[in-house]
N, C-alpha and C. Protein backbone atom coordinates (compact mmCIF):
# COMPACT_ATOMS: atom_id res chain seq x y z
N UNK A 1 2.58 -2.46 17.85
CA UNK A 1 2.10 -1.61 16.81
C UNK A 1 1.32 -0.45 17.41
N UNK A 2 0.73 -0.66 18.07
CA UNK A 2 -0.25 -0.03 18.96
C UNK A 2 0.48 1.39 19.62
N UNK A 3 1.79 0.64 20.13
CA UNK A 3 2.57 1.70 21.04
C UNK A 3 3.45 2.59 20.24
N UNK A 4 3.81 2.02 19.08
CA UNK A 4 4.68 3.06 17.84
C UNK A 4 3.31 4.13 16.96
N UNK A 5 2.12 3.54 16.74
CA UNK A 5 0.97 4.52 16.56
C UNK A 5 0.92 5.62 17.44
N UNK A 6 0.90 5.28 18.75
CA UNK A 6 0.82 6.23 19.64
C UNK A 6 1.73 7.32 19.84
N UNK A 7 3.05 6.90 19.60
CA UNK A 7 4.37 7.35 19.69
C UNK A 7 4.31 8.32 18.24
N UNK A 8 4.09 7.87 17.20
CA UNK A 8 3.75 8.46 16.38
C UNK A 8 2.97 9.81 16.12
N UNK A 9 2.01 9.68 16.43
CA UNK A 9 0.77 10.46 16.41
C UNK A 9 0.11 11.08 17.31
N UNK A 10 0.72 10.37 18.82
CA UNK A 10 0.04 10.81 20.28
C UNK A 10 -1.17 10.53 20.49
N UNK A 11 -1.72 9.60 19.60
CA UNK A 11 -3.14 9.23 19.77
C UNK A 11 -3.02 7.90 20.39
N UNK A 12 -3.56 7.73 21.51
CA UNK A 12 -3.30 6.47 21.80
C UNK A 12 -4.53 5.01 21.35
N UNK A 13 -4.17 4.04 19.60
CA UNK A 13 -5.90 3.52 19.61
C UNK A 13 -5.91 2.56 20.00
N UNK A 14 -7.59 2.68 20.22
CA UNK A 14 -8.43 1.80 20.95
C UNK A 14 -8.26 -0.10 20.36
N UNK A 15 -7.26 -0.67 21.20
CA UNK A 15 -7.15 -2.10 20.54
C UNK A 15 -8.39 -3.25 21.39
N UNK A 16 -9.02 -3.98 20.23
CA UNK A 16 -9.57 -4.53 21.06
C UNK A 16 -9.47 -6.63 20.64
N UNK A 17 -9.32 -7.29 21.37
CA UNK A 17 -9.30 -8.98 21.88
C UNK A 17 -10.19 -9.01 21.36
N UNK A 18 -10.29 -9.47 19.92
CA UNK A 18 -11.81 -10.36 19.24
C UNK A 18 -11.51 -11.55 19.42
N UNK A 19 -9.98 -12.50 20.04
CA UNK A 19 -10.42 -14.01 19.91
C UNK A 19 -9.17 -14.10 19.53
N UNK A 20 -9.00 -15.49 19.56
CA UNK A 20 -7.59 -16.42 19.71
C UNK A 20 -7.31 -16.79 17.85
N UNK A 21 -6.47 -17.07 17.55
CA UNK A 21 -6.07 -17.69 15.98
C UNK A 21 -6.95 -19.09 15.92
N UNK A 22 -6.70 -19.69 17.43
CA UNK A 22 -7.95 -21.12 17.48
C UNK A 22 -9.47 -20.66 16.72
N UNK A 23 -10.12 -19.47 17.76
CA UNK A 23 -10.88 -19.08 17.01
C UNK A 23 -11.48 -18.92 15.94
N UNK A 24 -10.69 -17.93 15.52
CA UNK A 24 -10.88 -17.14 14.02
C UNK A 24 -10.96 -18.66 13.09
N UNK A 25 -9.84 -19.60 13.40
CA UNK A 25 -10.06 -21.18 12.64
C UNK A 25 -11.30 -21.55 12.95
N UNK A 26 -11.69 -21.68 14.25
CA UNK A 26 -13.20 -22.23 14.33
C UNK A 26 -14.50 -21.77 13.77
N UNK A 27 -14.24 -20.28 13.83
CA UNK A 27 -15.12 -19.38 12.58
C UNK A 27 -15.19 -19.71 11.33
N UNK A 28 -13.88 -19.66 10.71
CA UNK A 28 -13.70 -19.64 8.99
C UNK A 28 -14.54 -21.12 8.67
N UNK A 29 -14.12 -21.93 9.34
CA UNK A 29 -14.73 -22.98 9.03
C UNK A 29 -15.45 -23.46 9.08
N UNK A 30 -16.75 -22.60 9.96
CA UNK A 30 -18.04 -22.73 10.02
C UNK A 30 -18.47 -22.16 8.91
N UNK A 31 -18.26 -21.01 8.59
CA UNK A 31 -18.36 -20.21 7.54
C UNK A 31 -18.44 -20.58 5.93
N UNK A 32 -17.53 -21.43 5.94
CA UNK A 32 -16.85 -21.91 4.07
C UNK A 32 -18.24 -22.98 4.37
N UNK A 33 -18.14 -23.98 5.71
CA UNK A 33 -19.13 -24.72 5.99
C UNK A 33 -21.00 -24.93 5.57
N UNK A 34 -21.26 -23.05 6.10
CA UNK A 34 -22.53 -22.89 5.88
C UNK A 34 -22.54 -22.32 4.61
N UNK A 35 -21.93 -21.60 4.12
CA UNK A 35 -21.93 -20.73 2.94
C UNK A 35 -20.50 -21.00 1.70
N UNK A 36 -20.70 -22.44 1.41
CA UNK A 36 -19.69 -22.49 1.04
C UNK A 36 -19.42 -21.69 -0.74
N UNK A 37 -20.75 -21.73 -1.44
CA UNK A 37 -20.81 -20.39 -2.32
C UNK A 37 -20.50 -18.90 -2.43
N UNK A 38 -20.15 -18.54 -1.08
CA UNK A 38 -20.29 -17.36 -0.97
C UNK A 38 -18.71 -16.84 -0.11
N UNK A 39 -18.10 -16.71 -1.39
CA UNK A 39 -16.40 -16.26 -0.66
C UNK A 39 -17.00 -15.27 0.36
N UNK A 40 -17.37 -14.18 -0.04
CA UNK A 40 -17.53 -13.06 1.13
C UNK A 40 -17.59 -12.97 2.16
N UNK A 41 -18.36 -14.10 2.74
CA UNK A 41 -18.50 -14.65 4.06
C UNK A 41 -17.37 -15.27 5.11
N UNK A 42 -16.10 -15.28 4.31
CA UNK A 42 -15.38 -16.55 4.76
C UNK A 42 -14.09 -16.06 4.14
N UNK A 43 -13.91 -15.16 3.17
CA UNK A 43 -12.75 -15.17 2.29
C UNK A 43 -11.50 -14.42 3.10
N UNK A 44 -12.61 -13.51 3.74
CA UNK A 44 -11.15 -12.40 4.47
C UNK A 44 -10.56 -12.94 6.09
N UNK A 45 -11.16 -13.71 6.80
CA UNK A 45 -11.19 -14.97 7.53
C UNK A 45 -9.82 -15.95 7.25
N UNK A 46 -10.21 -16.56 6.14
CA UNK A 46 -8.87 -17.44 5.11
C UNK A 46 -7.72 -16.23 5.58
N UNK A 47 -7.70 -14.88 4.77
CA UNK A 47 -6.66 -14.36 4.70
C UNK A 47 -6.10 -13.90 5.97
N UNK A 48 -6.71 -13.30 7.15
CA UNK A 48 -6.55 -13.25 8.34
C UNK A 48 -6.11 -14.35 9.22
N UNK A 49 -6.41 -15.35 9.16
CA UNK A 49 -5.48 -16.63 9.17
C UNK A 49 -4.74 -16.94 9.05
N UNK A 50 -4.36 -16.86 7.72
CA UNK A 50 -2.94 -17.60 6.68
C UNK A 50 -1.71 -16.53 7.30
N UNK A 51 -2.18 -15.13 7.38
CA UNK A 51 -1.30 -13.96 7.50
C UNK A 51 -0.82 -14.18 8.88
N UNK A 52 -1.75 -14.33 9.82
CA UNK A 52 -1.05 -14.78 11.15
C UNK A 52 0.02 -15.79 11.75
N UNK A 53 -0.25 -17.14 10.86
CA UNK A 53 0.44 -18.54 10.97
C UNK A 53 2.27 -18.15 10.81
N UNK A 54 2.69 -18.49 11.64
CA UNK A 54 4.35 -18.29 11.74
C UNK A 54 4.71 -19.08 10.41
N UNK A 55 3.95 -20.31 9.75
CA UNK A 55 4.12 -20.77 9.04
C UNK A 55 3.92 -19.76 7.53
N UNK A 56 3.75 -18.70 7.59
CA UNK A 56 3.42 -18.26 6.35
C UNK A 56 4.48 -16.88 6.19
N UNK A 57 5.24 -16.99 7.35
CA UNK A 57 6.26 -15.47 7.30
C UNK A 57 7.37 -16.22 6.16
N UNK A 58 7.85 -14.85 5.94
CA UNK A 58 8.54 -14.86 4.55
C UNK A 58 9.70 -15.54 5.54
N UNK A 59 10.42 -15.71 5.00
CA UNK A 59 12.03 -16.28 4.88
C UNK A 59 13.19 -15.65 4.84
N UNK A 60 14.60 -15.51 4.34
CA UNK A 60 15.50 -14.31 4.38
C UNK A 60 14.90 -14.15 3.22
N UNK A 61 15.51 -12.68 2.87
CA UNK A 61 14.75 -11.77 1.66
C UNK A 61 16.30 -11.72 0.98
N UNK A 62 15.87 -11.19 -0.44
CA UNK A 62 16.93 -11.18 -1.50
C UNK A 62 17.09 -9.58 -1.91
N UNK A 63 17.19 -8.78 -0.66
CA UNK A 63 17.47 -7.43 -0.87
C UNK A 63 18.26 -6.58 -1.65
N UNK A 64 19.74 -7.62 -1.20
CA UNK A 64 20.46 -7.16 -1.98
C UNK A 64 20.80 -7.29 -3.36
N UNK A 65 19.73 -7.82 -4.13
CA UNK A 65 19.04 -7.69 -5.12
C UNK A 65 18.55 -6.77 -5.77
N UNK A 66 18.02 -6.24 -4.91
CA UNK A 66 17.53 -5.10 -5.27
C UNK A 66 18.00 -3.65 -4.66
N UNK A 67 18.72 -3.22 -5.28
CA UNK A 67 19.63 -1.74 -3.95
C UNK A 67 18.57 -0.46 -3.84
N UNK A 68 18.06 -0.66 -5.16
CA UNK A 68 17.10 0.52 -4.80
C UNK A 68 15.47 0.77 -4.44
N UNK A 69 15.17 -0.67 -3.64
CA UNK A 69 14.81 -0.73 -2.94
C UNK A 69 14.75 -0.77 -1.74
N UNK A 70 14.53 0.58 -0.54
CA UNK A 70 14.86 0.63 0.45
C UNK A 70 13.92 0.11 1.46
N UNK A 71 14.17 -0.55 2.69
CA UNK A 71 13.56 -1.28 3.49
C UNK A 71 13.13 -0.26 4.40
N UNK A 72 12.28 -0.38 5.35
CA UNK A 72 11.82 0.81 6.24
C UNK A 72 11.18 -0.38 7.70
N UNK A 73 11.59 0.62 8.61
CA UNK A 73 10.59 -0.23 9.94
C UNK A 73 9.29 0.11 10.13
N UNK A 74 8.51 0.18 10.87
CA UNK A 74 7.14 0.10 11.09
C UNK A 74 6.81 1.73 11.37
N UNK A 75 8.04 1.95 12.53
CA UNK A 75 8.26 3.21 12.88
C UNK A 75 8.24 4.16 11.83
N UNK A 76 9.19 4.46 11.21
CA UNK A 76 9.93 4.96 10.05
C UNK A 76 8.65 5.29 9.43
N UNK A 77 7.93 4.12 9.04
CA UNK A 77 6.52 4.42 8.31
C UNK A 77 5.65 5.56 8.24
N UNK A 78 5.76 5.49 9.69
CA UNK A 78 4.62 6.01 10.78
C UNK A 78 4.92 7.15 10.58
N UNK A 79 6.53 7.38 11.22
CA UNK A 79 7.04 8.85 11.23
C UNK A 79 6.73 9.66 9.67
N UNK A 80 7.00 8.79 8.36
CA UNK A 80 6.88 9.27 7.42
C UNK A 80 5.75 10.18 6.83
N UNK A 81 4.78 9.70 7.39
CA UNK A 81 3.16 9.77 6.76
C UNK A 81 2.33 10.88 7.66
N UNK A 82 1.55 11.38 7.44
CA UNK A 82 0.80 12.09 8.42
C UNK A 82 -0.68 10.59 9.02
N UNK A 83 -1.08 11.30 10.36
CA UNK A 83 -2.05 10.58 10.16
C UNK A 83 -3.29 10.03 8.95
N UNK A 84 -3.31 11.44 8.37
CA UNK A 84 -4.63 11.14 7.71
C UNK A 84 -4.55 10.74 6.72
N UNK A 85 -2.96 9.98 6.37
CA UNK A 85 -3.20 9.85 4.91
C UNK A 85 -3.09 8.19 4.69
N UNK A 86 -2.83 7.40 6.41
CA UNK A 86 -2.90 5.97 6.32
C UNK A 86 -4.43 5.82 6.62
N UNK A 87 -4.57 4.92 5.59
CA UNK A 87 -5.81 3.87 5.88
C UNK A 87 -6.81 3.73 7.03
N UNK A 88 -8.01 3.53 7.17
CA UNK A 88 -8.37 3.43 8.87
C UNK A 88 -9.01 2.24 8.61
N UNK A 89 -9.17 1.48 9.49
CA UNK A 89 -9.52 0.27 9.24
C UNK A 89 -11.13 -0.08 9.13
N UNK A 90 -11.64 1.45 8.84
CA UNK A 90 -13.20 1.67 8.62
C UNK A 90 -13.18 2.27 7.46
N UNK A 91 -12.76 2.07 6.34
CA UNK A 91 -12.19 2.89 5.03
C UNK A 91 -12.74 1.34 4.29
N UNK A 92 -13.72 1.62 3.75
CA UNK A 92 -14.37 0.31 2.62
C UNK A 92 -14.37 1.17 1.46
């Protein structure tokens, strides 16, 4: 992802190793643990999780179902959009 951003945009960003999927499990679950009232603490954790697990990727898709819905790659995306108009992951 990192290298099609770059390719994209010529910006090359800054990726950084917060920790293993073991991890992030050993977190969430301290978390729900200490604060188990308080989704906030713990909720986006769950979802960062679940989203990673090979166990949670979709399956074949029923595209041709739908024709006018067109599929796009990651690239394609990228190329489509200017920088400034995707998301930054400091955008609350």
């Amino acid at each position: 992802m990192a290298q099609l951003y770059e390719k994209a945009y010529g910006v090359k960003p800054q990726v950084k190793h917060l920790g293993s999927l073991e991890d992030l499990r050993h977190e969430m679950l301290a978390a729900i643990k200490s604060q188990p009232g308080n989704p906030f603490a713990w909720l986006a954790m769950f979802y960062q999780f679940y989203q990673q697990k090979p166990s949670t990727l979709l399956g074949e898709l029923d595209n041709e179902r739908y024709p006018s819905v067109k599929t796009t790659s990651l690239e394609g995306f990228l190329m489509a959009h200017t920088k400034d108009s995707i998301g930054s992951s400091f955008d609350f």
